[in-house]
PDB file of N, CA and C in Angstrom:
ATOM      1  N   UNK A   1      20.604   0.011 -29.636  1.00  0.00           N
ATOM      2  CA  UNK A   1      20.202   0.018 -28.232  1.00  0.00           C
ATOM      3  C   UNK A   1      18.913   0.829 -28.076  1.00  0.00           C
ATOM      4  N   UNK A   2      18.065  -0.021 -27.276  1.00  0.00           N
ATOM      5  CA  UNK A   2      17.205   0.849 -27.006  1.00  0.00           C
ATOM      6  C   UNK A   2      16.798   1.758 -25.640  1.00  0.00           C
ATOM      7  N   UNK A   3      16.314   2.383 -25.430  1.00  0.00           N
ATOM      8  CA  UNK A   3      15.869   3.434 -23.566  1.00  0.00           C
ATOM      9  C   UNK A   3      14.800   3.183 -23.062  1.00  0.00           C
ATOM     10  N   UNK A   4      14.758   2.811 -21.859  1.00  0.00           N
ATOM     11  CA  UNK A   4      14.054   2.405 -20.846  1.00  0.00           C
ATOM     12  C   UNK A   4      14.108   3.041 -19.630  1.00  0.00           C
ATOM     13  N   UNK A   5      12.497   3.686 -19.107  1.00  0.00           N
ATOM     14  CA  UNK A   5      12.709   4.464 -17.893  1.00  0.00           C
ATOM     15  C   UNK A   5      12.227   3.127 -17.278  1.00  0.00           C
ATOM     16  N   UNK A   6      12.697   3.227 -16.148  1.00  0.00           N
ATOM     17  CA  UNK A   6      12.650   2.424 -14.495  1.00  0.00           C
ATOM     18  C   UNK A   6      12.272   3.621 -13.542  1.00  0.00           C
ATOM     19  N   UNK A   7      10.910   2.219 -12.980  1.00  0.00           N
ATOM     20  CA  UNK A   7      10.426   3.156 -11.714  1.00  0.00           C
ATOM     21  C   UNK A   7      10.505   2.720 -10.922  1.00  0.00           C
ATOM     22  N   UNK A   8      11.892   2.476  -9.653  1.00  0.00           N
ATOM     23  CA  UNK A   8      11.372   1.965  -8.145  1.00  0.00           C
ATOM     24  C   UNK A   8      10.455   2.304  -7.746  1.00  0.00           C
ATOM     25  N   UNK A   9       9.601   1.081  -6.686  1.00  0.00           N
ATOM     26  CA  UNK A   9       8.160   1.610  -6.565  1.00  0.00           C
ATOM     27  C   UNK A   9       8.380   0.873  -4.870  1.00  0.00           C
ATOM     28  N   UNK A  10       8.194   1.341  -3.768  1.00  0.00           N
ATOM     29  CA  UNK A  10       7.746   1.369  -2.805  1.00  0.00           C
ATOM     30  C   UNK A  10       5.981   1.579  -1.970  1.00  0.00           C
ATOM     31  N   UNK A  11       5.260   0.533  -1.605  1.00  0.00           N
ATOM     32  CA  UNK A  11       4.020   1.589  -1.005  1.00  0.00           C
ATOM     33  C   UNK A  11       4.458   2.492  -0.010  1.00  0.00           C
ATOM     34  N   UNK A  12       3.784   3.241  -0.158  1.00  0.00           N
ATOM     35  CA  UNK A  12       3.930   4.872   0.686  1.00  0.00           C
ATOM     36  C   UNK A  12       3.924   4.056   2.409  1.00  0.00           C
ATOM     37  N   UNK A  13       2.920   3.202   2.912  1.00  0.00           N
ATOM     38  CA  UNK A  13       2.130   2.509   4.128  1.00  0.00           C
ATOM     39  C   UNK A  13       4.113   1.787   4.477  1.00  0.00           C
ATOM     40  N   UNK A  14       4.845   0.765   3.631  1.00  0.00           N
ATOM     41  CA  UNK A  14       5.771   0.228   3.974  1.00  0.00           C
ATOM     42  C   UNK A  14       7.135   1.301   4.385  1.00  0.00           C
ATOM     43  N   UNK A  15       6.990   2.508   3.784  1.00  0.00           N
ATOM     44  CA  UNK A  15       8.072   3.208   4.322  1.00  0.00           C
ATOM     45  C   UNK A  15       7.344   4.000   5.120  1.00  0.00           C
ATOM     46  N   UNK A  16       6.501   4.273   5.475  1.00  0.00           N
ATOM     47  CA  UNK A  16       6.102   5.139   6.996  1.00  0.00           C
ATOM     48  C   UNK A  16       6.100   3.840   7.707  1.00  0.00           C
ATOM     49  N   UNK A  17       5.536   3.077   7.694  1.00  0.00           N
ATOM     50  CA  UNK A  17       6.507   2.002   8.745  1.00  0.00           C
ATOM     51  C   UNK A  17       7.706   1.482   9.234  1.00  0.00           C
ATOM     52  N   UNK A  18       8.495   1.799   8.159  1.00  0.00           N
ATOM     53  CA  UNK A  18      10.095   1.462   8.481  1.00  0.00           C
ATOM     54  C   UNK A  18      10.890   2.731   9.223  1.00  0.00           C
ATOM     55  N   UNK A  19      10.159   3.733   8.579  1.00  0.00           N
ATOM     56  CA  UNK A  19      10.695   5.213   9.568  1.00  0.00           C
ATOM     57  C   UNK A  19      10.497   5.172  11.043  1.00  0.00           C
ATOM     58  N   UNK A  20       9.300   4.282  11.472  1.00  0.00           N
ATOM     59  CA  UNK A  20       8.488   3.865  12.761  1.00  0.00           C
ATOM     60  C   UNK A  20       9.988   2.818  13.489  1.00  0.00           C
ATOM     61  N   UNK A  21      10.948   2.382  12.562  1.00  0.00           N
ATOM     62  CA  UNK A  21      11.670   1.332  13.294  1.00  0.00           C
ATOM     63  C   UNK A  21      12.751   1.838  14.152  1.00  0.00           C
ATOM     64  N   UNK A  22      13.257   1.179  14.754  1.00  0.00           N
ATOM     65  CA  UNK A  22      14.378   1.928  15.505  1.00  0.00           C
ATOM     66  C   UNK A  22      15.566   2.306  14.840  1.00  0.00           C
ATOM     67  N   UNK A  23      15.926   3.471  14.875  1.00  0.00           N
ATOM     68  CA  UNK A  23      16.669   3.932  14.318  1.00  0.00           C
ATOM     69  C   UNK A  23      18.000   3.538  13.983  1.00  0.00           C
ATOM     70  N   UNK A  24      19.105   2.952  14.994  1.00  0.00           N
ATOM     71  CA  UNK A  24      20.018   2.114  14.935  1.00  0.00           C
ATOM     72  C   UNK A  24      19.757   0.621  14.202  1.00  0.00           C
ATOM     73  N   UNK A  25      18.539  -0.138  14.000  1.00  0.00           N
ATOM     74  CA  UNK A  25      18.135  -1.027  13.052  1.00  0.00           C
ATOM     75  C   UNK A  25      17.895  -0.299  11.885  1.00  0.00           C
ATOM     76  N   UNK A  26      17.467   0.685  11.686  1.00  0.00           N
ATOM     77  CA  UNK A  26      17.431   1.548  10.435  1.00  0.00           C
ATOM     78  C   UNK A  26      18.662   2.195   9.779  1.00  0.00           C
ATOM     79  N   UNK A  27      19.689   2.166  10.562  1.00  0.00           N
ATOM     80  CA  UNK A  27      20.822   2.578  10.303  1.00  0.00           C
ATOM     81  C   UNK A  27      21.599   1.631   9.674  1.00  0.00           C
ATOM     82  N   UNK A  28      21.445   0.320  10.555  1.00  0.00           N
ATOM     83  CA  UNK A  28      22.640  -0.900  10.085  1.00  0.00           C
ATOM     84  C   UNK A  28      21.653  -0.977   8.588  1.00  0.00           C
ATOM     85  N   UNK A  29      20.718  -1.290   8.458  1.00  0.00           N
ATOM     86  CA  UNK A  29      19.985  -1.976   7.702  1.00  0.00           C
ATOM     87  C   UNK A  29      20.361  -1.083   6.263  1.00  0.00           C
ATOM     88  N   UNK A  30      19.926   0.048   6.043  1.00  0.00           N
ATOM     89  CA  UNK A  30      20.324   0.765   5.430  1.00  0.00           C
ATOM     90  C   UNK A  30      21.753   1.246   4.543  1.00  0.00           C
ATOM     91  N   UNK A  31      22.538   1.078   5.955  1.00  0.00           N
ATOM     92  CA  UNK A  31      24.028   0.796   5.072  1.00  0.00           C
ATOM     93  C   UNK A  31      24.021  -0.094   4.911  1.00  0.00           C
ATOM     94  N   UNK A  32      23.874  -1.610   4.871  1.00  0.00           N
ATOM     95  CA  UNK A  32      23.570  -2.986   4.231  1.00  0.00           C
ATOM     96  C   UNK A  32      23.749  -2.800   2.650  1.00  0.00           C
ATOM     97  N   UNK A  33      21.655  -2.200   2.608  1.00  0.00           N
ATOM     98  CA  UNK A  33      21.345  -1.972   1.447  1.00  0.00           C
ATOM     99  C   UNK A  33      22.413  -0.829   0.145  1.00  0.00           C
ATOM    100  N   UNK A  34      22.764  -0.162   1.149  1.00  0.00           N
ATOM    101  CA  UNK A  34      23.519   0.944   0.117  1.00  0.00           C
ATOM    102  C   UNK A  34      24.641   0.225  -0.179  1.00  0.00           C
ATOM    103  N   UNK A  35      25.409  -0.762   0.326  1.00  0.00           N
ATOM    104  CA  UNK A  35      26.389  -1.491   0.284  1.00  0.00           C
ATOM    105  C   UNK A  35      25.772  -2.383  -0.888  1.00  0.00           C
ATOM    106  N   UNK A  36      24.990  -3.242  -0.771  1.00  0.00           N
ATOM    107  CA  UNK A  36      24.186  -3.865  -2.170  1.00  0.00           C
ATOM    108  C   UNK A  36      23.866  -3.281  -3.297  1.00  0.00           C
ATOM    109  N   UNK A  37      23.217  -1.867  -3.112  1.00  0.00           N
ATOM    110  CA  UNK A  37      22.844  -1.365  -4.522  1.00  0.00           C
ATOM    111  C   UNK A  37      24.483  -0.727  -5.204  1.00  0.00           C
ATOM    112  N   UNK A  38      25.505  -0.266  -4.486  1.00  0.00           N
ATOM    113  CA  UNK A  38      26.618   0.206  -4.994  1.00  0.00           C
ATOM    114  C   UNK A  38      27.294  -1.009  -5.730  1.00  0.00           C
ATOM    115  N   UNK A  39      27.060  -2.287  -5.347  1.00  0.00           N
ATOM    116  CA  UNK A  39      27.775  -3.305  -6.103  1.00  0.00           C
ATOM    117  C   UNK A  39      27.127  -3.375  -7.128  1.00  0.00           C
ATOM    118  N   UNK A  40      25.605  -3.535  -7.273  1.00  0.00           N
ATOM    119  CA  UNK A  40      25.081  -3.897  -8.179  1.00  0.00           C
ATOM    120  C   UNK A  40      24.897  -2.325  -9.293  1.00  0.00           C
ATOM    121  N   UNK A  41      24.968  -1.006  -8.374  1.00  0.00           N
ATOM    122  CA  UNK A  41      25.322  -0.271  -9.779  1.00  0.00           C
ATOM    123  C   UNK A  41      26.697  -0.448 -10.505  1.00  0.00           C
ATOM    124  N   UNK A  42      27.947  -0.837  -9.517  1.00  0.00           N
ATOM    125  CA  UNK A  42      29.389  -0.679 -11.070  1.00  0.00           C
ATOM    126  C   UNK A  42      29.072  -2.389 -11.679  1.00  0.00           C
ATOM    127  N   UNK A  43      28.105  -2.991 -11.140  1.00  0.00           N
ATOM    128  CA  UNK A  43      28.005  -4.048 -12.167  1.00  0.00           C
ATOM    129  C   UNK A  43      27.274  -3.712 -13.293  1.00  0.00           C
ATOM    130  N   UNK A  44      26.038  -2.351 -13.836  1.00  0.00           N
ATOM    131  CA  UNK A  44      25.434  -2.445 -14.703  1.00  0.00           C
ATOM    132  C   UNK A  44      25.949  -1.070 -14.746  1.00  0.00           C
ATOM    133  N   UNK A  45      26.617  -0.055 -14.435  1.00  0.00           N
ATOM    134  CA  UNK A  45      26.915   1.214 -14.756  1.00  0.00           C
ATOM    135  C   UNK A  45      27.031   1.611 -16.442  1.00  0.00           C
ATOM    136  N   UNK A  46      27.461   0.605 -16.947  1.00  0.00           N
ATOM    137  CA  UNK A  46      27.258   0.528 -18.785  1.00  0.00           C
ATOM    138  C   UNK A  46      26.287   1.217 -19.392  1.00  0.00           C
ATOM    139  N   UNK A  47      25.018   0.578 -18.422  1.00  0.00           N
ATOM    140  CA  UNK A  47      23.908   0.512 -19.096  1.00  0.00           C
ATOM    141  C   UNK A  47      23.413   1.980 -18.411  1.00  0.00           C
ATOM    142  N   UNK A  48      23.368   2.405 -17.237  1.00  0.00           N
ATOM    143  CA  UNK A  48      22.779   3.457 -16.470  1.00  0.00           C
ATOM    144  C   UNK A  48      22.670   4.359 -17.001  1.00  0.00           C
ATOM    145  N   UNK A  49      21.934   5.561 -17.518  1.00  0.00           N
ATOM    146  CA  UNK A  49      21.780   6.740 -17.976  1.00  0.00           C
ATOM    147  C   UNK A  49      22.567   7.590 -16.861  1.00  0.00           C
ATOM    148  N   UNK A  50      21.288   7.389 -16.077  1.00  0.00           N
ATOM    149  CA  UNK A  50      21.063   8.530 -14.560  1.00  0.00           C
ATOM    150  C   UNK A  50      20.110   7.826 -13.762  1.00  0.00           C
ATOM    151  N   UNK A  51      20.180   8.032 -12.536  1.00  0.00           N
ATOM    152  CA  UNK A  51      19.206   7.535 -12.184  1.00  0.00           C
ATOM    153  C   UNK A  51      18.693   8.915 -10.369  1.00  0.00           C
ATOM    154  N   UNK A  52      17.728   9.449 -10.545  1.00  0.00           N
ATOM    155  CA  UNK A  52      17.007  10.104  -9.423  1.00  0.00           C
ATOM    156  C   UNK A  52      16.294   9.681  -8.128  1.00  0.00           C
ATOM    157  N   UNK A  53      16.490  10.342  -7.297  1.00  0.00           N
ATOM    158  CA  UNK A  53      15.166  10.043  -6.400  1.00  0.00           C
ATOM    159  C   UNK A  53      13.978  10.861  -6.528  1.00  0.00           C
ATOM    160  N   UNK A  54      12.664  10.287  -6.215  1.00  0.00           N
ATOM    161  CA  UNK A  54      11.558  10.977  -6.123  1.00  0.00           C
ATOM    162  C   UNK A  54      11.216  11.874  -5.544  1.00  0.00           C
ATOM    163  N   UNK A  55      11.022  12.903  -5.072  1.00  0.00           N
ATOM    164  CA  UNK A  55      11.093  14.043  -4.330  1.00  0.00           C
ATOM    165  C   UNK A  55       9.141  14.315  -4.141  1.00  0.00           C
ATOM    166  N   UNK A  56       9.222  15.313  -3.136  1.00  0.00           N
ATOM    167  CA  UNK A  56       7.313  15.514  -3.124  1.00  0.00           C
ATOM    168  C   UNK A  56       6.514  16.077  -4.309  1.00  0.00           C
ATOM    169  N   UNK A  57       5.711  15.726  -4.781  1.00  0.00           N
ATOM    170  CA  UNK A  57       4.501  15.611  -5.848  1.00  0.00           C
ATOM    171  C   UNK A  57       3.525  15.931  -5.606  1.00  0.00           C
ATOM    172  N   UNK A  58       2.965  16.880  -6.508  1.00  0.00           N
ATOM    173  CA  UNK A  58       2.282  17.541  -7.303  1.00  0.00           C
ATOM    174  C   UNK A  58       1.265  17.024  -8.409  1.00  0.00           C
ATOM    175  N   UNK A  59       0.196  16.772  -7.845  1.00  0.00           N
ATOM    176  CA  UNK A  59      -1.033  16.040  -8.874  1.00  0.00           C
ATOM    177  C   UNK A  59      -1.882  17.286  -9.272  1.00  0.00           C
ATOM    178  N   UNK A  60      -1.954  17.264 -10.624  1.00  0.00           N
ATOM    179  CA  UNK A  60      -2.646  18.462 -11.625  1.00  0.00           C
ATOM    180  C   UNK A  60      -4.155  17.392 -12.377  1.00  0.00           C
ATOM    181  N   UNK A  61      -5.531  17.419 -12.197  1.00  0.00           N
ATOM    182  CA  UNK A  61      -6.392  17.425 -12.441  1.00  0.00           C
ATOM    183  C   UNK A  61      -7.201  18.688 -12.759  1.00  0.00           C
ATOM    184  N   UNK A  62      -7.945  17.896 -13.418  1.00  0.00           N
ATOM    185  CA  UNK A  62      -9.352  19.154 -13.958  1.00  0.00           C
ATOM    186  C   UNK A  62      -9.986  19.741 -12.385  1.00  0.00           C
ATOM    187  N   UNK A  63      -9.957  19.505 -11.391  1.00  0.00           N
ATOM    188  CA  UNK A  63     -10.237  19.788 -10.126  1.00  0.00           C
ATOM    189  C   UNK A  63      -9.106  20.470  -9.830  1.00  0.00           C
ATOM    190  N   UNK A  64      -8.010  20.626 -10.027  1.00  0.00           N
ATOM    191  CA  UNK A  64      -6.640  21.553  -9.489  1.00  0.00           C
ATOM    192  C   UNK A  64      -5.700  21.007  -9.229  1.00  0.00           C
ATOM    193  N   UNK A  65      -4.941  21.515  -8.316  1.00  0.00           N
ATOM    194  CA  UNK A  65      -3.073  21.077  -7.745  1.00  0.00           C
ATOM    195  C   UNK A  65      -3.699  20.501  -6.439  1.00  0.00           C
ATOM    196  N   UNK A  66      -2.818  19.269  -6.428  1.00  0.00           N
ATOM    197  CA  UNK A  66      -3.076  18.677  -4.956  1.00  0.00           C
ATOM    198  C   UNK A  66      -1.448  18.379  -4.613  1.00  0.00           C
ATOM    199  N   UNK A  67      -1.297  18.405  -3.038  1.00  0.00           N
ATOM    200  CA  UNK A  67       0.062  17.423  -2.738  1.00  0.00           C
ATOM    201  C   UNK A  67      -0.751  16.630  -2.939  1.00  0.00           C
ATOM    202  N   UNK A  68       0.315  15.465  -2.921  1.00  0.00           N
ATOM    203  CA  UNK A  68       0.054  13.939  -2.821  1.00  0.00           C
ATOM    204  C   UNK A  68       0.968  12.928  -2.049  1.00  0.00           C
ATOM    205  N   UNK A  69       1.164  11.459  -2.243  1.00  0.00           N
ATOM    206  CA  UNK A  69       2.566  10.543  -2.083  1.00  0.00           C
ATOM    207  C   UNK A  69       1.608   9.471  -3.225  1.00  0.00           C
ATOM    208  N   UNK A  70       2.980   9.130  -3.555  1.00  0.00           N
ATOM    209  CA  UNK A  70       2.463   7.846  -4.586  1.00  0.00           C
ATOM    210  C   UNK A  70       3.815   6.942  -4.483  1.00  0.00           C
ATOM    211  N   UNK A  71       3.878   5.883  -5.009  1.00  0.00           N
ATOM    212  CA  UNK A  71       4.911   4.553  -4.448  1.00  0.00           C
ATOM    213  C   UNK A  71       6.090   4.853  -5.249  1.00  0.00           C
ATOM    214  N   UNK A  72       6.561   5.702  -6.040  1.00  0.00           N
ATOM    215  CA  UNK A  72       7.695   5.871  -6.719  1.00  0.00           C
ATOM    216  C   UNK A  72       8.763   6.578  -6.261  1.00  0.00           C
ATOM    217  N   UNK A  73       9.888   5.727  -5.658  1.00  0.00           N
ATOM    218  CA  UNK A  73      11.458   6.239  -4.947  1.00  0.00           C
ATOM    219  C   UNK A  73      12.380   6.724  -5.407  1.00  0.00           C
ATOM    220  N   UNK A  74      12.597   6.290  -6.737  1.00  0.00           N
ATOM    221  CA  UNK A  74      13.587   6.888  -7.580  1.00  0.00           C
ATOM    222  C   UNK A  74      13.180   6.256  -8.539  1.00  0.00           C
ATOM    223  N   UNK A  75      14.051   7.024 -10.087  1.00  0.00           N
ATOM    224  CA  UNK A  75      13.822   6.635 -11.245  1.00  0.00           C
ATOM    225  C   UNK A  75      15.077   6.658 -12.030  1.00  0.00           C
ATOM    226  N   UNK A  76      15.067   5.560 -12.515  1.00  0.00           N
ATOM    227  CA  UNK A  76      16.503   5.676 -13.568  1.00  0.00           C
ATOM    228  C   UNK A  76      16.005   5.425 -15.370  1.00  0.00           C
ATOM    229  N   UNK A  77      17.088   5.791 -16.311  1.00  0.00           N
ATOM    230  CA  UNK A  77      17.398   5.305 -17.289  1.00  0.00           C
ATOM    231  C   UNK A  77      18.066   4.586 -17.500  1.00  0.00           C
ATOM    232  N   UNK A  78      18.154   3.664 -18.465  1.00  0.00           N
ATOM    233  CA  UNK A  78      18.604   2.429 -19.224  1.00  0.00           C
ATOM    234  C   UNK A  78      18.725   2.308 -20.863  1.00  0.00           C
ATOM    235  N   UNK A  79      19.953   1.570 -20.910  1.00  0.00           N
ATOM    236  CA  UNK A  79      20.124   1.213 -22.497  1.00  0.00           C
ATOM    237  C   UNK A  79      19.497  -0.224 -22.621  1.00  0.00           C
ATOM    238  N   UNK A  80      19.450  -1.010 -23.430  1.00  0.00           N
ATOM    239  CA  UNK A  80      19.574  -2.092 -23.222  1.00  0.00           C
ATOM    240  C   UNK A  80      18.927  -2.818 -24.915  1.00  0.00           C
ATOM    241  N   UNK A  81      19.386  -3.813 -25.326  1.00  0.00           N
ATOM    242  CA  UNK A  81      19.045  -4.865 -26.453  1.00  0.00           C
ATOM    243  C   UNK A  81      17.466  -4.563 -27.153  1.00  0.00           C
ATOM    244  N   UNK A  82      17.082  -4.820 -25.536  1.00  0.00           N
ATOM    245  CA  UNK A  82      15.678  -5.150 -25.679  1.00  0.00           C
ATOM    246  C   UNK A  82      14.589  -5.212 -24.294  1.00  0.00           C
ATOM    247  N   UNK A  83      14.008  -4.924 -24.680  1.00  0.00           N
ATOM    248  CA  UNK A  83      12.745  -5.231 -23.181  1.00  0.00           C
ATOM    249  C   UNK A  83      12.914  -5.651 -22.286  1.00  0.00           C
ATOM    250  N   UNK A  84      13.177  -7.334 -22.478  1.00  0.00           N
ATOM    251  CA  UNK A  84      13.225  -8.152 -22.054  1.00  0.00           C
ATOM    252  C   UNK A  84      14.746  -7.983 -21.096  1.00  0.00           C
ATOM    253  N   UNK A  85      15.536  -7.974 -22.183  1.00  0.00           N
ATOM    254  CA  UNK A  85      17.390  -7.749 -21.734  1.00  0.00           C
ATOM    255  C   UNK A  85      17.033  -6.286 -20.580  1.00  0.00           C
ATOM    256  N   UNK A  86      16.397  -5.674 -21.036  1.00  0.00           N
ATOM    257  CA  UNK A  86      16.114  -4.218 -19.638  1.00  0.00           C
ATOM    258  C   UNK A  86      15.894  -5.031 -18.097  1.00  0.00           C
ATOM    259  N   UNK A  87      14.290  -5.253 -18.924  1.00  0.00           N
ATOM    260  CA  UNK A  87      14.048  -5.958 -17.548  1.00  0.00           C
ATOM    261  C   UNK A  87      15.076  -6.829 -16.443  1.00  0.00           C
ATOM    262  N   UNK A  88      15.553  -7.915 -17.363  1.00  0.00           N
ATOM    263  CA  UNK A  88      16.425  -8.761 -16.712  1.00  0.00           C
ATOM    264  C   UNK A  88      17.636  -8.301 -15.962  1.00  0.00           C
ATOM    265  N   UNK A  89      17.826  -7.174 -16.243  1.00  0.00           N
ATOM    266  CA  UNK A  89      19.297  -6.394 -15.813  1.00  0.00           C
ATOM    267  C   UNK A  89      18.468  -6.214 -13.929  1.00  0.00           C
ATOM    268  N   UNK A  90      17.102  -6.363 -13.713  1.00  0.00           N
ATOM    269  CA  UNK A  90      16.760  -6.042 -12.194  1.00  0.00           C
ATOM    270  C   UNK A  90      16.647  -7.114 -11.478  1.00  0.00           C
ATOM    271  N   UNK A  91      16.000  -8.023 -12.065  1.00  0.00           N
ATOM    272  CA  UNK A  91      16.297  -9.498 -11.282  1.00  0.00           C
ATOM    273  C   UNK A  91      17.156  -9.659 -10.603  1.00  0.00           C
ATOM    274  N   UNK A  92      16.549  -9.983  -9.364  1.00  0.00           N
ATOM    275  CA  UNK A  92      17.600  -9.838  -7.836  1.00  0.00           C
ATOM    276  C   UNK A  92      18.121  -8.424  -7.485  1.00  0.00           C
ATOM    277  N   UNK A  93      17.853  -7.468  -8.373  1.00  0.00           N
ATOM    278  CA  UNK A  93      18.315  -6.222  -7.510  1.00  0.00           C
ATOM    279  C   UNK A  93      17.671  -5.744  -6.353  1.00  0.00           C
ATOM    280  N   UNK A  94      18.860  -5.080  -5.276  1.00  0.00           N
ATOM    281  CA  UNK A  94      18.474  -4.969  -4.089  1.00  0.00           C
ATOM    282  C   UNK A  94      17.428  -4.124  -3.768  1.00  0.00           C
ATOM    283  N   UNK A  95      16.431  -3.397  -4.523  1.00  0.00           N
ATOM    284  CA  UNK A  95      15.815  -2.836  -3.838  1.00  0.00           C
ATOM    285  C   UNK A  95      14.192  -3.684  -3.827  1.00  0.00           C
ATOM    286  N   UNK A  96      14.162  -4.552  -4.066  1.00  0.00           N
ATOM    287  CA  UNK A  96      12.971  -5.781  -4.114  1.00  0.00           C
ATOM    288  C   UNK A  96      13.523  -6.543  -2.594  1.00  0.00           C
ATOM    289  N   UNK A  97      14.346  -6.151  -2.054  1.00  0.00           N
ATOM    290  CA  UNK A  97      14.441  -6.817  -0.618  1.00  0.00           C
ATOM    291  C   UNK A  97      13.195  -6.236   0.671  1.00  0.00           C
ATOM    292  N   UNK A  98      13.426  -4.546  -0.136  1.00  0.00           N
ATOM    293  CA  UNK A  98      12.088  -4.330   0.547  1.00  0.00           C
ATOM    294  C   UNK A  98      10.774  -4.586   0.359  1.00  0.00           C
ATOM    295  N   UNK A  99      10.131  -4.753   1.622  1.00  0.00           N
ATOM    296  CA  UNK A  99       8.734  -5.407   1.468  1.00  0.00           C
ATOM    297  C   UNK A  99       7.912  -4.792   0.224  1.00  0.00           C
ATOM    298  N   UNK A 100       7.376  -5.608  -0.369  1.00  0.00           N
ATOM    299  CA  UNK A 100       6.302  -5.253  -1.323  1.00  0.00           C
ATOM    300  C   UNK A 100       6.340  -4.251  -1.681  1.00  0.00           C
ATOM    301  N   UNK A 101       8.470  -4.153  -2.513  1.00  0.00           N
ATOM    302  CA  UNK A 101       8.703  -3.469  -3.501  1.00  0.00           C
ATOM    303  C   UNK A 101       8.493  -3.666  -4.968  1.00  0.00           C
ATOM    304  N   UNK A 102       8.314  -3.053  -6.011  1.00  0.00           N
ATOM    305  CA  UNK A 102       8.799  -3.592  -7.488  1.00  0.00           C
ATOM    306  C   UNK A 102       9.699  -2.549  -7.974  1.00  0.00           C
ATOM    307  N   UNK A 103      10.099  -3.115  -9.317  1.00  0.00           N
ATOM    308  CA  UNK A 103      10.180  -2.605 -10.495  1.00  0.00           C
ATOM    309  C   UNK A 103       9.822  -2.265 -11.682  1.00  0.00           C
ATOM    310  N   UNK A 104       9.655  -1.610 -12.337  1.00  0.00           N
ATOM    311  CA  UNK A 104       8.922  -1.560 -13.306  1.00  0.00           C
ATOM    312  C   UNK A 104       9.687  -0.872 -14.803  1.00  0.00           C
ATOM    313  N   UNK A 105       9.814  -1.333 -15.655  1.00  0.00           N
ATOM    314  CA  UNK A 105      10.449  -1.233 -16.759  1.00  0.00           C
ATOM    315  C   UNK A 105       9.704  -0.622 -17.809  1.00  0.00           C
ATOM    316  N   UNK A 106       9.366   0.535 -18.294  1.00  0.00           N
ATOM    317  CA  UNK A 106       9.016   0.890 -19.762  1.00  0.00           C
ATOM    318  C   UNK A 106       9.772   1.243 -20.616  1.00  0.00           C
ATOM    319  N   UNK A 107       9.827   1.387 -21.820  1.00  0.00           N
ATOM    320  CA  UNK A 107      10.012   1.345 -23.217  1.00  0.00           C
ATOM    321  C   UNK A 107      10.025   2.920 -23.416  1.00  0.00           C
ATOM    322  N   UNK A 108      10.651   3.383 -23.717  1.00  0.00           N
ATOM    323  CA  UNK A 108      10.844   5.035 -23.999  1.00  0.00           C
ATOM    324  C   UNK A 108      10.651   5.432 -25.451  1.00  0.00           C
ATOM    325  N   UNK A 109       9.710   5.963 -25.856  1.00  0.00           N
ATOM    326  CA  UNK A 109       9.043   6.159 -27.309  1.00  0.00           C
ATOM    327  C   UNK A 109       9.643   7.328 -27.809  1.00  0.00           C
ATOM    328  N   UNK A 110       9.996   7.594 -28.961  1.00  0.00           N
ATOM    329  CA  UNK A 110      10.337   9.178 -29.500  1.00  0.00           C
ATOM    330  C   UNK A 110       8.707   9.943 -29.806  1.00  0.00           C
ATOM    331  N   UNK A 111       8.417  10.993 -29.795  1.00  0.00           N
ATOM    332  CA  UNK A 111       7.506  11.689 -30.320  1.00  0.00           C
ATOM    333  C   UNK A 111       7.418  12.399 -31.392  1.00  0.00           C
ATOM    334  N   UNK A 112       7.517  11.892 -32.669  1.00  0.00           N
ATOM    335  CA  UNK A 112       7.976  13.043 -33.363  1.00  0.00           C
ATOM    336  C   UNK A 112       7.337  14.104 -33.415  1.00  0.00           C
ATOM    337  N   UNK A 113       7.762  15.421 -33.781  1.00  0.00           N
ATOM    338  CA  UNK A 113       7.583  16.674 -33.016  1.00  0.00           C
ATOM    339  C   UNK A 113       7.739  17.139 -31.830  1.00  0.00           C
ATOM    340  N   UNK A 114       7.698  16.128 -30.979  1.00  0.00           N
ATOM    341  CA  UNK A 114       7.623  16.999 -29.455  1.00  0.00           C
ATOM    342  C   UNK A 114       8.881  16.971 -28.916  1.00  0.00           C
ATOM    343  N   UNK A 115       9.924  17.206 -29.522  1.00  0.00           N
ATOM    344  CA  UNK A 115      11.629  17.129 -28.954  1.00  0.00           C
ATOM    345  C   UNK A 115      12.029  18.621 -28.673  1.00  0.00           C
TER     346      UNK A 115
END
């Protein structure tokens, strides 16, 4: 088996707009979704490492520390065959319901030495 980090990715512009919605539509809508992603985690829970939410960020350049926002909501780990078999485990998962969401799947490398 191999490990794969996953990055839900949201634009920053689509969720300050949805915060803009009414709140009781934000409410139903929301438990909807949490109702969808809970099915679809004990369907792949096998495979799940862990999975986080994104919290506020911290950009380090040769210019210094900045806040920031960047499109990443949470992040999980994954087992999986292969790449491909990773990837496919998101197809149709619920969080691509939101607007001009993705997913994004990488390949988790060892370093030797840096453990």
């Amino acid at each position: 088996m191999q490990k794969f980090l996953v990055l839900y990715k949201t634009p920053v512009a689509v969720l300050d707009a949805w915060m803009e919605t009414n709140a009781e539509t934000r409410e139903v809508e929301q438990e909807k979704m949490k109702t969808e992603w809970d099915t679809w985690l004990e369907a792949h829970k096998a495979q799940l490492s862990e999975t986080f939410g994104a919290g506020r960020t911290k950009q380090i350049a040769t210019e210094g520390v900045s806040d920031i926002r960047n499109d990443i909501m949470l992040y999980t780990t994954v087992e999986a065959e292969s790449h491909e078999a990773a990837a496919q485990l998101f197809v149709g998962h619920p969080h691509l319901k939101i607007p001009q969401s993705t997913i994004e799947v990488m390949t988790i490398n060892s370093l030797p030495g840096m453990s």
